[in-house]
N, C-alpha and C. Protein backbone atom coordinates (compact mmCIF):
# COMPACT_ATOMS: atom_id res chain seq x y z
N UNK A 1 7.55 5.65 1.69
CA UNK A 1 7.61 6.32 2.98
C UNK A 1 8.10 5.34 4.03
N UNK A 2 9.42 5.92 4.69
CA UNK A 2 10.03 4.60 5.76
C UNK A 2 9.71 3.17 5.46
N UNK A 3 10.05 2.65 4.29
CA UNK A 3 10.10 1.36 4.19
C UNK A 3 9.04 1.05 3.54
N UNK A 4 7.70 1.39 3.03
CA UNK A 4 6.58 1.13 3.09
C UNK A 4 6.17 2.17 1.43
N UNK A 5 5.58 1.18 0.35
CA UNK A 5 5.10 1.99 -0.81
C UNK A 5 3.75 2.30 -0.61
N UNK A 6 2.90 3.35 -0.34
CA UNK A 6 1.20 3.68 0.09
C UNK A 6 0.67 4.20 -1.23
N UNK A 7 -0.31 4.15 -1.68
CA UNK A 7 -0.91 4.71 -2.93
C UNK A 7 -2.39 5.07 -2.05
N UNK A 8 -3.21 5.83 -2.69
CA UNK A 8 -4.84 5.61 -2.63
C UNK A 8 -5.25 5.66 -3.98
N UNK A 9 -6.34 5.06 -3.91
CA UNK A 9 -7.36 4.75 -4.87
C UNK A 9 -8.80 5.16 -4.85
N UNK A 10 -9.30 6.52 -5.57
CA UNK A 10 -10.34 6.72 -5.07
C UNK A 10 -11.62 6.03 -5.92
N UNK A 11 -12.46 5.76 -5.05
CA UNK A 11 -13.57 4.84 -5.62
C UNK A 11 -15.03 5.85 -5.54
N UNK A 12 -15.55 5.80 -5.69
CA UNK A 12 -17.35 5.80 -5.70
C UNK A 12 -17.91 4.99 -4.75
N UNK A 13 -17.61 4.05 -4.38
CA UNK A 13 -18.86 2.76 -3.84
C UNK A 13 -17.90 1.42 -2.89
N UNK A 14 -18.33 1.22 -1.86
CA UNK A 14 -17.53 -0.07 -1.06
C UNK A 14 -17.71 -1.06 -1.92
N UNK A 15 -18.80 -1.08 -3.37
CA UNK A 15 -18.62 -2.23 -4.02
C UNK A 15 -17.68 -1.97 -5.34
N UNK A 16 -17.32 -0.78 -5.38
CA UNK A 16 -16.29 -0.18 -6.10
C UNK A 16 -15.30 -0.96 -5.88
N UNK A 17 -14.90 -0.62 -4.52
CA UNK A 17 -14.04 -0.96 -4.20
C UNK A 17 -13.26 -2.34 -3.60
N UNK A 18 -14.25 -2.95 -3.60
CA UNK A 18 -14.10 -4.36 -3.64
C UNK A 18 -13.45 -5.31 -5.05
N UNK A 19 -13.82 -4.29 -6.07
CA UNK A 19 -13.83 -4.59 -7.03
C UNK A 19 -11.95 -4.45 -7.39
N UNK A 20 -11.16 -3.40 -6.72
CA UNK A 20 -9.81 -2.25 -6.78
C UNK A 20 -9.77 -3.82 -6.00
N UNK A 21 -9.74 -4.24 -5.02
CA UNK A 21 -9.01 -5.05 -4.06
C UNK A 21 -8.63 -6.47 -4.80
N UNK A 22 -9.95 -6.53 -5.85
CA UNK A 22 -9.57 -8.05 -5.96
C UNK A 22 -8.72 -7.95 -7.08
N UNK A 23 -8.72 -6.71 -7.93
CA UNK A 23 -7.65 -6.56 -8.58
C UNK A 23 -6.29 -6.34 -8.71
N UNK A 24 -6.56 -6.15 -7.59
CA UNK A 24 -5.08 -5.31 -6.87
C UNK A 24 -4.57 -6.90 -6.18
N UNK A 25 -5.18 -7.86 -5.86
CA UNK A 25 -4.87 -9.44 -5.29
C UNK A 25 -4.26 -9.90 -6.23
N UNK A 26 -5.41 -10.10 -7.79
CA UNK A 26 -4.82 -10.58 -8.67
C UNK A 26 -3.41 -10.59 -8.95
N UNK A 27 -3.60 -8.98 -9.24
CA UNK A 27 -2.18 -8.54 -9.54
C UNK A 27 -0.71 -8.99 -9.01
N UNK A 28 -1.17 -9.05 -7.92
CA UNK A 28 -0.01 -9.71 -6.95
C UNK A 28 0.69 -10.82 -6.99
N UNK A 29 -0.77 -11.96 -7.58
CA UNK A 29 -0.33 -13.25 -7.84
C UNK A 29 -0.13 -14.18 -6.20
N UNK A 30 1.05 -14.63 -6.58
CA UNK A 30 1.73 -15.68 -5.21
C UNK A 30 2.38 -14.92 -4.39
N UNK A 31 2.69 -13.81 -4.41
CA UNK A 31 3.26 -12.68 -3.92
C UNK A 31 2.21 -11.66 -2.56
N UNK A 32 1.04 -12.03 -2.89
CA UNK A 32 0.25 -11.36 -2.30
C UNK A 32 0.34 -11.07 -0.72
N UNK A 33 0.34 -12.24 -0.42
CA UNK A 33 0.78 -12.42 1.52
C UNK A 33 1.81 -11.92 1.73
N UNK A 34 2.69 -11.81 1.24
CA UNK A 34 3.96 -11.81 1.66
C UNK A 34 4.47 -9.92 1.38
N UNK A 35 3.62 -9.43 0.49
CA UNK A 35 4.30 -7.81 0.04
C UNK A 35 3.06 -7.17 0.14
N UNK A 36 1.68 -7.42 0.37
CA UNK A 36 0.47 -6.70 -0.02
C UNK A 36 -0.18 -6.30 1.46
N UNK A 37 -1.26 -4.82 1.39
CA UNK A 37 -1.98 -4.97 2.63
C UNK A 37 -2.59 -3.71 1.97
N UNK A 38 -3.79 -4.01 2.31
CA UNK A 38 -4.77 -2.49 1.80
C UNK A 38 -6.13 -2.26 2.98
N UNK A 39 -6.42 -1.63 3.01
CA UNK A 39 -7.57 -0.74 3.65
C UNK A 39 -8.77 -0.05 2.90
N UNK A 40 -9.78 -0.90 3.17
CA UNK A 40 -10.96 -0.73 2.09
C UNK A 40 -11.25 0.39 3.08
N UNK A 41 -12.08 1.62 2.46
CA UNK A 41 -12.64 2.66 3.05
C UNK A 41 -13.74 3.04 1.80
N UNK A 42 -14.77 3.86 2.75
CA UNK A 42 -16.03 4.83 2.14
C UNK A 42 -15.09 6.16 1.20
N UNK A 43 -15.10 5.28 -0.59
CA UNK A 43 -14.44 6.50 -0.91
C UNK A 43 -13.39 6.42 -1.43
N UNK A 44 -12.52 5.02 -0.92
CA UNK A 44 -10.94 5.05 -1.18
C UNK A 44 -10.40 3.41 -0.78
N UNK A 45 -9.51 2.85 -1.29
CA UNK A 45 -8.82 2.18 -0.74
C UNK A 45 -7.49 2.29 -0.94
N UNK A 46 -6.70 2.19 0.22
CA UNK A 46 -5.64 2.68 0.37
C UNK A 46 -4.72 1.08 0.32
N UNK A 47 -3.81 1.12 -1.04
CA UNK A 47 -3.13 0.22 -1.24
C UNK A 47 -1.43 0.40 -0.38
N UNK A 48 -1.03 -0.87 0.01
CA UNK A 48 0.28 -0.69 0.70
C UNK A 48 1.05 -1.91 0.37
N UNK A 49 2.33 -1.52 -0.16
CA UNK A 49 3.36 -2.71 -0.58
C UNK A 49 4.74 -2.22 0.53
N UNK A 50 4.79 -3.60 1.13
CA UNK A 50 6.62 -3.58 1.94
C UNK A 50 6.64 -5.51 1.86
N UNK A 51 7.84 -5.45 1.90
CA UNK A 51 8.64 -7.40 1.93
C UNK A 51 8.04 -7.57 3.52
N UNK A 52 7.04 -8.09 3.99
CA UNK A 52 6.71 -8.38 5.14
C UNK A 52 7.65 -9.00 5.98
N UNK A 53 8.78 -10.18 5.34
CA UNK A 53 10.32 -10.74 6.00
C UNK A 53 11.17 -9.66 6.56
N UNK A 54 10.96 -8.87 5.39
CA UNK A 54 12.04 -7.64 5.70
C UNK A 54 11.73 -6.08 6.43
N UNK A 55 10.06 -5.79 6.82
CA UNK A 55 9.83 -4.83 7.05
C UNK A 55 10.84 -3.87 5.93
N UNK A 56 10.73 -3.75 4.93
CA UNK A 56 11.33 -2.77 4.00
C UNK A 56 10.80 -3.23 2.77
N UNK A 57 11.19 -2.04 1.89
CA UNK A 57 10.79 -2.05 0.40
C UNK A 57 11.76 -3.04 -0.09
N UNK A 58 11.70 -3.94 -1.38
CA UNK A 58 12.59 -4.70 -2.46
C UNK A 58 12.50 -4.38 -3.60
N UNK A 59 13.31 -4.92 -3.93
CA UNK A 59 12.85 -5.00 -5.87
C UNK A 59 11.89 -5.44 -6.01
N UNK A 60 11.08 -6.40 -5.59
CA UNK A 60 9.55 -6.75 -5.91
C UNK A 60 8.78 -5.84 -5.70
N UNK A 61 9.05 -5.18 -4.56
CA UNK A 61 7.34 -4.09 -4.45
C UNK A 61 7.40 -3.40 -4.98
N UNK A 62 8.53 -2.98 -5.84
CA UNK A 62 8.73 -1.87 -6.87
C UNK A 62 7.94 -2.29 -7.91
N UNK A 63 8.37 -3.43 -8.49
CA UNK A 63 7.65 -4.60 -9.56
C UNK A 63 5.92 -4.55 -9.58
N UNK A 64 5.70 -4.88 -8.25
CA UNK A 64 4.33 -4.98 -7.62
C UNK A 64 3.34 -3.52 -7.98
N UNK A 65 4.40 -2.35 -7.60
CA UNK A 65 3.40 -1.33 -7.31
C UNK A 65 3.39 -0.92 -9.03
N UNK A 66 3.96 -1.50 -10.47
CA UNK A 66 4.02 -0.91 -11.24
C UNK A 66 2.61 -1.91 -12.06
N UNK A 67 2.63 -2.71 -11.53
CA UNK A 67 1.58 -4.12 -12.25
C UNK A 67 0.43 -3.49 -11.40
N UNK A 68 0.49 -3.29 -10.30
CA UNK A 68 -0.79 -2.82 -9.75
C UNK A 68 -1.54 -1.73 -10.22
N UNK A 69 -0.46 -0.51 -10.80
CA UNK A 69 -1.18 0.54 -11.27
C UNK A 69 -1.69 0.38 -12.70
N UNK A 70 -1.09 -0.64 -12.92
CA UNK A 70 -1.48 -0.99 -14.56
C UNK A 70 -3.14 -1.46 -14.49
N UNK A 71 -3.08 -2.18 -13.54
CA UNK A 71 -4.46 -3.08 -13.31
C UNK A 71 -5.32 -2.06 -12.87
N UNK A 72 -4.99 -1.54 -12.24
CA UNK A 72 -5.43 -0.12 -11.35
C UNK A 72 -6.53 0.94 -12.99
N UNK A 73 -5.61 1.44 -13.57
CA UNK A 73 -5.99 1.47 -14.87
C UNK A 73 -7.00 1.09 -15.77
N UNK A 74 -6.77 0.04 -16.01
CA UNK A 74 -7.58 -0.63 -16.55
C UNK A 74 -9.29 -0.50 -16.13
N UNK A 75 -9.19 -0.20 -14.53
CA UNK A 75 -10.61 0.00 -13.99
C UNK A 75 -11.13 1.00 -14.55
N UNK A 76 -10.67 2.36 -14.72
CA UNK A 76 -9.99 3.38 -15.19
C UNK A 76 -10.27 4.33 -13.89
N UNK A 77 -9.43 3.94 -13.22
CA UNK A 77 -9.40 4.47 -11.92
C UNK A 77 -7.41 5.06 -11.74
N UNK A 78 -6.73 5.48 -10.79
CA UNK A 78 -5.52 5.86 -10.59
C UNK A 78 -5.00 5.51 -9.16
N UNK A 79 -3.44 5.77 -9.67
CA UNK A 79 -3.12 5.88 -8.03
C UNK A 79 -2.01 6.66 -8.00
N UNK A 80 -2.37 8.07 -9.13
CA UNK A 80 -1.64 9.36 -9.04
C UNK A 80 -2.63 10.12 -7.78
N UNK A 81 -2.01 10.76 -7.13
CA UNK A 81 -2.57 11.92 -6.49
C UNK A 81 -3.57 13.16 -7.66
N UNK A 82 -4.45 13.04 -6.85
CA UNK A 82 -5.42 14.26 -7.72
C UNK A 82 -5.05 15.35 -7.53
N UNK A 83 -5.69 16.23 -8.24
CA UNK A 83 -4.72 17.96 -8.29
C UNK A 83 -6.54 18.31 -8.17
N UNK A 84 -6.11 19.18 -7.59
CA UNK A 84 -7.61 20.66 -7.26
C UNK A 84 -7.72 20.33 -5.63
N UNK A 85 -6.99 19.88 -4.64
CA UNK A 85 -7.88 19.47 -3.50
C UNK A 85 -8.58 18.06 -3.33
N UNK A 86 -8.85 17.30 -4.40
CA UNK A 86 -9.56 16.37 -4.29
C UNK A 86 -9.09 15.20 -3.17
N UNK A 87 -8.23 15.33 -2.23
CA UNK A 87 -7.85 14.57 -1.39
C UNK A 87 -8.38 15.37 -0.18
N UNK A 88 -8.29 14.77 0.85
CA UNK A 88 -8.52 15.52 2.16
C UNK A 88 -7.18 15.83 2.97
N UNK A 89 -6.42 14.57 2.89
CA UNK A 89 -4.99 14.70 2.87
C UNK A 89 -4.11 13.93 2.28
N UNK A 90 -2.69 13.67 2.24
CA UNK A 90 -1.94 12.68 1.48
C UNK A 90 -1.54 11.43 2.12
N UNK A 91 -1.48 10.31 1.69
CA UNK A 91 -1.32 9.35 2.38
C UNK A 91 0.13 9.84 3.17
N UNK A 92 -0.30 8.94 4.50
CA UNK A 92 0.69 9.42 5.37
C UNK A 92 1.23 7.91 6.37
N UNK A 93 2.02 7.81 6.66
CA UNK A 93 2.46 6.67 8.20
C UNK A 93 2.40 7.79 9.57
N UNK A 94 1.65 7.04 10.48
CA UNK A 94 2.00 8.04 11.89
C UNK A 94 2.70 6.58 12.10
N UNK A 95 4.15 7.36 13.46
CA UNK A 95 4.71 6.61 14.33
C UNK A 95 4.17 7.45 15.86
N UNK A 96 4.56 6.85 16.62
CA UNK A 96 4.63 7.35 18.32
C UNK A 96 5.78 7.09 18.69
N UNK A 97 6.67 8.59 19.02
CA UNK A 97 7.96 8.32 19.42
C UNK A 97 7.85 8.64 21.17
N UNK A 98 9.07 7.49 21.63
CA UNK A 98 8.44 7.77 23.49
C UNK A 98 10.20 7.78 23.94
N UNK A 99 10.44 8.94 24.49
CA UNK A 99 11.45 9.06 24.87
C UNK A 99 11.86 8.40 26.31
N UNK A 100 12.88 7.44 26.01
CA UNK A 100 13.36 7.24 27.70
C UNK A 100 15.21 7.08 27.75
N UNK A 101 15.12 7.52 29.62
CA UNK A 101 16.63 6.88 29.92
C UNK A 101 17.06 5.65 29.62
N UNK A 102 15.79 4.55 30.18
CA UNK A 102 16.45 3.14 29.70
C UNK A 102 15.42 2.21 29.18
N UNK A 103 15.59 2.23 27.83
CA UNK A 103 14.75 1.82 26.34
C UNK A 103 14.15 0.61 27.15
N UNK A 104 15.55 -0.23 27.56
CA UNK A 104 15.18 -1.54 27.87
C UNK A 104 14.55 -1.94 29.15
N UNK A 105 13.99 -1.29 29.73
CA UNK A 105 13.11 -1.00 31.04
C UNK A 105 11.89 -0.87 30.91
N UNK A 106 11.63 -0.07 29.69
CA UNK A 106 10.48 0.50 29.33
C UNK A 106 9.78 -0.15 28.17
N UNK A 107 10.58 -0.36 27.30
CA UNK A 107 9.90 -1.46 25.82
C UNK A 107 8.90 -2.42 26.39
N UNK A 108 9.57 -3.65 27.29
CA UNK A 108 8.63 -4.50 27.63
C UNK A 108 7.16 -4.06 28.11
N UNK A 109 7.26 -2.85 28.86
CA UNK A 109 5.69 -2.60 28.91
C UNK A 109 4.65 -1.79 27.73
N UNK A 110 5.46 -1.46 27.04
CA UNK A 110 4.56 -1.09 26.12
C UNK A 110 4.29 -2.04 25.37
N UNK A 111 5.06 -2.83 24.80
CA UNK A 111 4.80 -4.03 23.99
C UNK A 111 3.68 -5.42 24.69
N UNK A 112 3.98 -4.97 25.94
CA UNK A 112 3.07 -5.47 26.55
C UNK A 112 0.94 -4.80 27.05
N UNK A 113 1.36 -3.78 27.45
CA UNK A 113 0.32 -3.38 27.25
C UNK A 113 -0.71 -2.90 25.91
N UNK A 114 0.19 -2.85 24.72
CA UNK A 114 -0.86 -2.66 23.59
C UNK A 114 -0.76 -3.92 22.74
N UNK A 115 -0.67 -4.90 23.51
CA UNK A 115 -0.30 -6.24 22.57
C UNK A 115 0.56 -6.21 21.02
N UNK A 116 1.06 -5.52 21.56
CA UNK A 116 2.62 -5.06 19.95
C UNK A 116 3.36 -6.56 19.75
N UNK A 117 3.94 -6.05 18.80
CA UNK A 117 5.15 -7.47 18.55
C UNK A 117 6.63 -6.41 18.02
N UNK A 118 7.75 -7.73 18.14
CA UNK A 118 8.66 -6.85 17.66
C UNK A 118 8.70 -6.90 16.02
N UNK A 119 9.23 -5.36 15.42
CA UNK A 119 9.22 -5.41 14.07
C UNK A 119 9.81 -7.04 13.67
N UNK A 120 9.59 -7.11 12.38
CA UNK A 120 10.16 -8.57 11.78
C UNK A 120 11.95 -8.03 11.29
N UNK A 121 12.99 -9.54 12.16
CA UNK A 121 13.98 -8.57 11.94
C UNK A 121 14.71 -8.06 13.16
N UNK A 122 13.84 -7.71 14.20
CA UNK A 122 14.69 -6.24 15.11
C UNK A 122 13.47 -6.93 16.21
N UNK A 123 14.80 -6.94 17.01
CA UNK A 123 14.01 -7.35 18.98
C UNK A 123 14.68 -6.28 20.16
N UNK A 124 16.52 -5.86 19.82
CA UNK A 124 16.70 -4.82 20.05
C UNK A 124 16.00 -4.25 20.76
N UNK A 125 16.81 -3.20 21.77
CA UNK A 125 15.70 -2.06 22.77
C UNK A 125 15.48 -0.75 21.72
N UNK A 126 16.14 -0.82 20.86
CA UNK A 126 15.94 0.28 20.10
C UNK A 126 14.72 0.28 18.50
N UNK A 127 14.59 -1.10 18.38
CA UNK A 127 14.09 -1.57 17.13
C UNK A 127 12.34 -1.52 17.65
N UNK A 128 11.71 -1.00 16.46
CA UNK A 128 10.41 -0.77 17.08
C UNK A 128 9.25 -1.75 17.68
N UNK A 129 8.16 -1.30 17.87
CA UNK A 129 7.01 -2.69 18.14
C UNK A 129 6.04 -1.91 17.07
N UNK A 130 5.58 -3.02 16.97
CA UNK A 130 4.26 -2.89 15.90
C UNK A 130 2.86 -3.35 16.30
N UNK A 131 2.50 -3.18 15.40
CA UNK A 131 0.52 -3.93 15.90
C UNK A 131 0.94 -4.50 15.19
N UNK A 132 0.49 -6.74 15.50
CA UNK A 132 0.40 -7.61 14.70
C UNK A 132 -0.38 -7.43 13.48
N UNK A 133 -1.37 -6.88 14.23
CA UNK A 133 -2.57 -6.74 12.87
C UNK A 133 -2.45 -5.72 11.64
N UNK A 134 -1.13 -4.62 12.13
CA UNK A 134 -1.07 -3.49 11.32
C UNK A 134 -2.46 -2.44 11.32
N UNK A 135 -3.06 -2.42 11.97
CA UNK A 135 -4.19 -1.63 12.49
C UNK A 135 -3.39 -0.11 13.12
N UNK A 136 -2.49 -0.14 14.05
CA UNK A 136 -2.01 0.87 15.18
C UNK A 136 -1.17 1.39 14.78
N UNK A 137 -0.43 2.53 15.16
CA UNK A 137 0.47 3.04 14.59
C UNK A 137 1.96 1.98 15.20
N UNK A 138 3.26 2.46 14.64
CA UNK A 138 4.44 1.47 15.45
C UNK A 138 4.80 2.51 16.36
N UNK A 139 5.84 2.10 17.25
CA UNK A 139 5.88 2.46 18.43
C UNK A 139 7.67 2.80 18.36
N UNK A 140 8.26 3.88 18.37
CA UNK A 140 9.84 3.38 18.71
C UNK A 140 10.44 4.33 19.80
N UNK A 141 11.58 4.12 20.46
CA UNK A 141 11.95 4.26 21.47
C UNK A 141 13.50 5.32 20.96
N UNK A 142 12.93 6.53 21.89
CA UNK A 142 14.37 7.74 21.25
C UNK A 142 15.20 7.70 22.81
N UNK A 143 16.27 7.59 22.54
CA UNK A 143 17.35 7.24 23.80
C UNK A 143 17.56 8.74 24.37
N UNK A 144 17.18 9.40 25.86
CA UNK A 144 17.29 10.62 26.19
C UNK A 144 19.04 10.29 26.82
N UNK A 145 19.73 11.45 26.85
CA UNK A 145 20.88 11.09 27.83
C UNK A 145 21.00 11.66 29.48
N UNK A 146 19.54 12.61 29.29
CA UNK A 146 19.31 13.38 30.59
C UNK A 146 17.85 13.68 31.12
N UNK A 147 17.31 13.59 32.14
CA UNK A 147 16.18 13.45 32.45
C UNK A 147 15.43 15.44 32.01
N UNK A 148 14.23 15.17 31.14
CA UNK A 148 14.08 16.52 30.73
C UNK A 148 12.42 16.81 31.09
N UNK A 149 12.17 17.31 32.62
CA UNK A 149 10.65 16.87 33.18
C UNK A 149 9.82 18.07 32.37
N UNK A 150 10.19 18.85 31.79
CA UNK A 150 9.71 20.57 31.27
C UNK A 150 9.50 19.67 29.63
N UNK A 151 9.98 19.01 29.02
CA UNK A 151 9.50 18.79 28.16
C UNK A 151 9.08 17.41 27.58
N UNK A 152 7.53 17.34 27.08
CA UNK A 152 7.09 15.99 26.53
C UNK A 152 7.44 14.71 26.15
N UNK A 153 7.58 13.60 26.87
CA UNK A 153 8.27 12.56 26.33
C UNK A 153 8.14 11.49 25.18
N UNK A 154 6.65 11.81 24.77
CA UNK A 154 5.83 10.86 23.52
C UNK A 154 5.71 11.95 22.60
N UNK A 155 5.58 11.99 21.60
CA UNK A 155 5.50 12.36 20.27
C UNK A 155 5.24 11.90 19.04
N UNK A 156 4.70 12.55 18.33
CA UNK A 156 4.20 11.65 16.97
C UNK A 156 5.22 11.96 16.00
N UNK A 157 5.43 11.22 14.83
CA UNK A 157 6.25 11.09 13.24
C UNK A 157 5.05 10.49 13.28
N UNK A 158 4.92 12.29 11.78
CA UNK A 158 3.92 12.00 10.56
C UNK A 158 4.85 11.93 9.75
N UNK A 159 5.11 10.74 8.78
CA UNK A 159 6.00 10.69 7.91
C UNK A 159 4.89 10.62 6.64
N UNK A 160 4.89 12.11 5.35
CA UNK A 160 4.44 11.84 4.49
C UNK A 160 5.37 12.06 3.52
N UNK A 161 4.66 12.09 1.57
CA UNK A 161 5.15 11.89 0.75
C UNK A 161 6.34 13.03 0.67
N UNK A 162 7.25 12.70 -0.24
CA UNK A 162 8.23 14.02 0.21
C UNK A 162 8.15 15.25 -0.38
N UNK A 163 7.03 15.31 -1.42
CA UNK A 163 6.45 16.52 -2.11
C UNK A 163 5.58 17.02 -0.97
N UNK A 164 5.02 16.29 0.19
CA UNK A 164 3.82 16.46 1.10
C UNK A 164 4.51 17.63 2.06
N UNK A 165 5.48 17.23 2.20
CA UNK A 165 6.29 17.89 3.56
C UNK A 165 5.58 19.27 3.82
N UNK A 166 6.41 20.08 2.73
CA UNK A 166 6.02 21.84 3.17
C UNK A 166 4.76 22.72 3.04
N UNK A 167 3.65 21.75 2.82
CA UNK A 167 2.16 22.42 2.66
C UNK A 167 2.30 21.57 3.96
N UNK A 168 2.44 20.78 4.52
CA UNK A 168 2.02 19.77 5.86
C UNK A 168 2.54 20.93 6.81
N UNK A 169 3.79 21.23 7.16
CA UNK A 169 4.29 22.32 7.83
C UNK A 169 3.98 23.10 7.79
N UNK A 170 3.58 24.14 6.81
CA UNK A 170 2.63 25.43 6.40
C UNK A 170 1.58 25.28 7.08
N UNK A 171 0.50 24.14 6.83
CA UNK A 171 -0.88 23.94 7.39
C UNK A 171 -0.48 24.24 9.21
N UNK A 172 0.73 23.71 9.74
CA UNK A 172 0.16 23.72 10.88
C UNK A 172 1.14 24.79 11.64
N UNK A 173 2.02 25.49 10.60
CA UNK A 173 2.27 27.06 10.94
C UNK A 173 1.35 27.40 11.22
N UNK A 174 0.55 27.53 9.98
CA UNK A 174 -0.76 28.85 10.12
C UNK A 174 -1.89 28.22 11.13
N UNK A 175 -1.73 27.02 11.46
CA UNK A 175 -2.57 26.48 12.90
C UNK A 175 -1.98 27.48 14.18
N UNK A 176 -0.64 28.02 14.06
CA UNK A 176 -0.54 28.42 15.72
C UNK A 176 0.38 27.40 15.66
N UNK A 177 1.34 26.56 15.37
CA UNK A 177 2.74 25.81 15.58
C UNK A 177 3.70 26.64 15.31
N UNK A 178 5.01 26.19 15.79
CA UNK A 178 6.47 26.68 15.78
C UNK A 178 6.95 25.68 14.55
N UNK A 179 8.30 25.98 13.99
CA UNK A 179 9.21 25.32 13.78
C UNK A 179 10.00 25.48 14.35
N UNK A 180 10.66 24.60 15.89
CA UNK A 180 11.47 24.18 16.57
C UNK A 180 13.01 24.00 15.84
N UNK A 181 12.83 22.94 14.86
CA UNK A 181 14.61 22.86 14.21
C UNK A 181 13.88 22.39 13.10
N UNK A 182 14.89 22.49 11.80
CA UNK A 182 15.06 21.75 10.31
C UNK A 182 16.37 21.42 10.38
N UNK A 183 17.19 20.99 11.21
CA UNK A 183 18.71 20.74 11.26
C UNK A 183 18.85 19.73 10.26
N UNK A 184 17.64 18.48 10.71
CA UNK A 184 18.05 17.42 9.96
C UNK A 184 17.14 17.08 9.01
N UNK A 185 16.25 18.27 8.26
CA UNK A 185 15.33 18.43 7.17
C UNK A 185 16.35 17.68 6.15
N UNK A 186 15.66 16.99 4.83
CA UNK A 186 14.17 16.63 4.65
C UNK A 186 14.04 15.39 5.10
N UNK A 187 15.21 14.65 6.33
CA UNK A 187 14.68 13.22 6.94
C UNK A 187 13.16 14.03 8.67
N UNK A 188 13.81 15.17 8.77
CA UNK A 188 12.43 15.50 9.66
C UNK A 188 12.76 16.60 10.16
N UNK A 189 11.62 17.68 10.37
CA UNK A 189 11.50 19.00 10.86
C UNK A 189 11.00 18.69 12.02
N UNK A 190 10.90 19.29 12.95
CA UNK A 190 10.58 19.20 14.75
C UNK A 190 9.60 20.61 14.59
N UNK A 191 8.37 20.19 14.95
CA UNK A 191 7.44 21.25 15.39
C UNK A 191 7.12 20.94 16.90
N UNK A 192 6.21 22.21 16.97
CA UNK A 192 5.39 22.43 18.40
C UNK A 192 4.25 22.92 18.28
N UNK A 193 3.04 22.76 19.58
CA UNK A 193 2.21 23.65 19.44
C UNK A 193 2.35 24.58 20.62
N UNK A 194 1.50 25.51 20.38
CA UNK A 194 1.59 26.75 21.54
C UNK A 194 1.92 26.58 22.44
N UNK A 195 1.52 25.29 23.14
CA UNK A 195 2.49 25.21 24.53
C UNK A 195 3.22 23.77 24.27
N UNK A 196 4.31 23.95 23.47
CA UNK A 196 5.55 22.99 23.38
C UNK A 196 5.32 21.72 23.17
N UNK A 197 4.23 21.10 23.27
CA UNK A 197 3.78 19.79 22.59
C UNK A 197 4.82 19.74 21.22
N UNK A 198 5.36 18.57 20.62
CA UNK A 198 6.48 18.44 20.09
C UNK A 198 5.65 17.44 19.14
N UNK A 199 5.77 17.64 17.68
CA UNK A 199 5.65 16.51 17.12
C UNK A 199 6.61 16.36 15.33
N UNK A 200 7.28 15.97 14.95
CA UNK A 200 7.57 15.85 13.82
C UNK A 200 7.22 15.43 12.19
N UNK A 201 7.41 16.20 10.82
CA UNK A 201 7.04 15.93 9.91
C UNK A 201 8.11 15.39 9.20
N UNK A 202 8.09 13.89 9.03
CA UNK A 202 9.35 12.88 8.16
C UNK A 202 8.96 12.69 7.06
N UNK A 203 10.21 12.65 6.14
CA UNK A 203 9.68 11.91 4.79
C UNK A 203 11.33 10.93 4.43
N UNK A 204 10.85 10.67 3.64
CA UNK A 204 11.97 9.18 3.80
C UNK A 204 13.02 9.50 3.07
N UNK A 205 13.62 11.07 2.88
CA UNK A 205 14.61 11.71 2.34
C UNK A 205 15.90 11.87 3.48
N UNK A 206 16.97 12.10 3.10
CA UNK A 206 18.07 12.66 3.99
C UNK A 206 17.92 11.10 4.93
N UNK A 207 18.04 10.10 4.75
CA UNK A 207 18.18 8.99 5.67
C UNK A 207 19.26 7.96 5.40
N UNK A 208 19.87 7.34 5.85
CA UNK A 208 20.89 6.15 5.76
C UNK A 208 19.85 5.50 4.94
């Protein structure tokens, strides 16, 4: 998903899962710092491989995520998606998209006020900010060419798996949302809610 391989792992126990982490380290080897980042949770830990140099996927994390599931295994645990519901939802990336006239006017204060950094790579007015810590969602900047006060200038990209897409859209049809456009489906559909709040569902299809 946009650059980034996500799995979950569901566990039983935070000492379960302590157990998924250090295996999932192992696995990694010397590689670990540099391609690895997971999120222990009540229930789950959510494994994540990208080239940290490159903010993008390589041939290694491909490598990575296939040794991991092996190890993964072995616990006799997975990091297929369950079938019946057994998820609450699918792993997902949120972004915050913030529309302006002039990117480069406006970047510095956001990057400034949520203590962001620039992606690794990209300083650009157009290239995103991130949380150092990877805690926050990233932040990127959509270039307007005309001032538009009637409609919302921040917005979210939920970018999930690309099987995720059309139950994700369905769910929030039948919430009371629009579908606005699919022009440029399956890189992203443009929804709304009842009163025009704007947010999009991406998956890392239909993209350069």
């Amino acid at each position: 998903m946009l650059g980034v391989i996500r799995t979950c792992v569901r566990v039983p126990s935070m000492d379960r899962a302590s157990d998924v982490a250090a295996r999932v380290v192992a696995a990694s080897g010397a590689d670990a710092d540099e391609h690895l980042t997971m999120d222990l949770r009540r229930g789950r830990v959510v494994v994540s491989l990208q080239t940290a140099s490159r903010a993008w996927v390589t041939p290694r994390d491909i490598e990575l995520a296939h040794e991991i599931s092996a190890n993964v295994r072995e616990l006799g645990l997975a990091t297929t998606p369950e079938t019946g519901g057994g998820e609450p939802r699918s792993v997902q990336i949120l972004e915050i998209a913030i529309d302006a006239l002039d990117i480069g006017s406006v970047r510095p204060f956001w990057k400034a006020v949520l203590g962001y950094a620039d992606e690794p790579g990209g300083s650009g007015p157009q290239d995103p900010l991130v949380d150092p810590v990877g805690q926050a969602p990233a932040i990127w900047f959509q270039q307007m060419d005309a001032p538009r006060p009637q409609r919302n200038r921040i917005h979210f990209d939920i970018c999930v798996p690309h099987d995720e897409a059309a139950h994700r859209i369905e769910a929030a049809l039948a919430a009371g949302g629009r579908l606005l456009s699919d022009k440029a489906a399956p890189a992203f559909w443009v929804l709304a809610d009842a009163e025009g709040n704007e947010a999009c569902v991406t998956t890392w299809q239909g993209r350069d």
